[in-house]
Protein backbone atom coordinates (compact mmCIF):
# COMPACT_ATOMS: atom_id res chain seq x y z
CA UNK A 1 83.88 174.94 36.89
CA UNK A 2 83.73 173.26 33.53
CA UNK A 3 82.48 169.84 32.34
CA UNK A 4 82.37 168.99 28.38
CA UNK A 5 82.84 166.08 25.98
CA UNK A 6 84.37 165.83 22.50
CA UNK A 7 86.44 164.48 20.43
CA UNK A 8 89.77 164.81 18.19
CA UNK A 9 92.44 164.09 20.89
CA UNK A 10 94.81 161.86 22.68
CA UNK A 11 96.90 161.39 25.86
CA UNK A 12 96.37 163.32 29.10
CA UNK A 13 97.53 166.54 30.38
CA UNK A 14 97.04 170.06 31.76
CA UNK A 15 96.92 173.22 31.13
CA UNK A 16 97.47 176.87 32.17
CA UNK A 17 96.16 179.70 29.85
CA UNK A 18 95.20 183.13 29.64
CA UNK A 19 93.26 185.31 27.01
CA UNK A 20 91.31 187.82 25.61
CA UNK A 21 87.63 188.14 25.88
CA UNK A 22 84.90 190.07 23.41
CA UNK A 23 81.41 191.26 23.98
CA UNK A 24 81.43 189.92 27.61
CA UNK A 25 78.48 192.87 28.83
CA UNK A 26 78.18 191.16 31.65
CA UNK A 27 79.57 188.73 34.14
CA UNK A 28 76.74 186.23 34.22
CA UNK A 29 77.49 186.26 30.36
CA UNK A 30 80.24 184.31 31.05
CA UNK A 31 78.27 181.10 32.26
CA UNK A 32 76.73 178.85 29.80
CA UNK A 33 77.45 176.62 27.26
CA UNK A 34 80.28 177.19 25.15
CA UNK A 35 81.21 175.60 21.41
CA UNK A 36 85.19 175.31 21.60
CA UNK A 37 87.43 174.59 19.09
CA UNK A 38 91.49 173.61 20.04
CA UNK A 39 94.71 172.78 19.10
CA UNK A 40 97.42 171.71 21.33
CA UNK A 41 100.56 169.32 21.87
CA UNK A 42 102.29 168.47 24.89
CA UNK A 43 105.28 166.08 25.36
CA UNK A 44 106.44 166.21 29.20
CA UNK A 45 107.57 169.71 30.72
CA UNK A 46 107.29 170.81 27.16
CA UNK A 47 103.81 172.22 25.30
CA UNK A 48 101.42 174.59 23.71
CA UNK A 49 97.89 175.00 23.07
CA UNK A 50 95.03 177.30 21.90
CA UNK A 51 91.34 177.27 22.63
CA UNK A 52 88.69 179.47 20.78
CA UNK A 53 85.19 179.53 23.11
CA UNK A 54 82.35 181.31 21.37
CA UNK A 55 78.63 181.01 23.33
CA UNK A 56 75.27 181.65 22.29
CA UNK A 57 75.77 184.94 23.97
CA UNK A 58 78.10 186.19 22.06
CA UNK A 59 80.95 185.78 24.63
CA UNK A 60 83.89 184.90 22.30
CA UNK A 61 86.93 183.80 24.06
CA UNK A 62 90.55 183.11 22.61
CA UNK A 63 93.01 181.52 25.63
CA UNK A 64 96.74 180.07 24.52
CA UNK A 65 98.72 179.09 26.99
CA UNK A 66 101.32 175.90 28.14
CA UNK A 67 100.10 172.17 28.40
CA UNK A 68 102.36 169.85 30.50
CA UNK A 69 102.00 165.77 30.32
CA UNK A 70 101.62 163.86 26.85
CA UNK A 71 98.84 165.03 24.92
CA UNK A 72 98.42 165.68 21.13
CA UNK A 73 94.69 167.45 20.25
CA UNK A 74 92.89 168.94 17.68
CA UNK A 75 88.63 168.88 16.72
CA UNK A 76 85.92 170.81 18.11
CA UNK A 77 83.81 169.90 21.12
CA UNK A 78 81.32 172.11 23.42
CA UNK A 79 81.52 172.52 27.68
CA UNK A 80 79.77 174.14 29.94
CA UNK A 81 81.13 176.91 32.42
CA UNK A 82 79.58 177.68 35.60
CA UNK A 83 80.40 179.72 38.78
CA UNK A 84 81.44 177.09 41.85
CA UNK A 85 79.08 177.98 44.83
């Protein structure tokens, strides 16, 4: 689960990614607060996107991926990750 706030975009839409991770030692590494930074653009069926996660950790995340609805984004923002019970 993830919950966050920034700013830097518009519109609405979602996404499906996948990516690499680095120095993840652990699994419970993986929760936490994250500092993200993202680009993306999506204009109906048609979009792409990239996210960069880094945590205090040391977890650094890089995801890219397609975005579908009508969204155009760019800035820097932080969220939280955490394991649904």
């Amino acid at each position: 689960m993830t919950s966050g706030a920034g700013a830097g975009g518009l519109g609405a839409s979602k996404s499906d990614g996948s990516g690499a991770m680095n120095n993840l030692k652990s699994v419970t590494d993986f929760e936490g607060p994250y500092a993200r930074a993202r680009t993306g653009l999506a204009l109906g069926e048609h979009g792409k996107g990239k996210m960069f996660l880094c945590d205090a950790k040391g977890v650094v995340t890089q995801l890219g991926g397609t975005r579908k609805g009508l969204a155009l984004s760019t800035g820097a923002d932080a969220m939280v990750i955490s394991f649904a019970n």
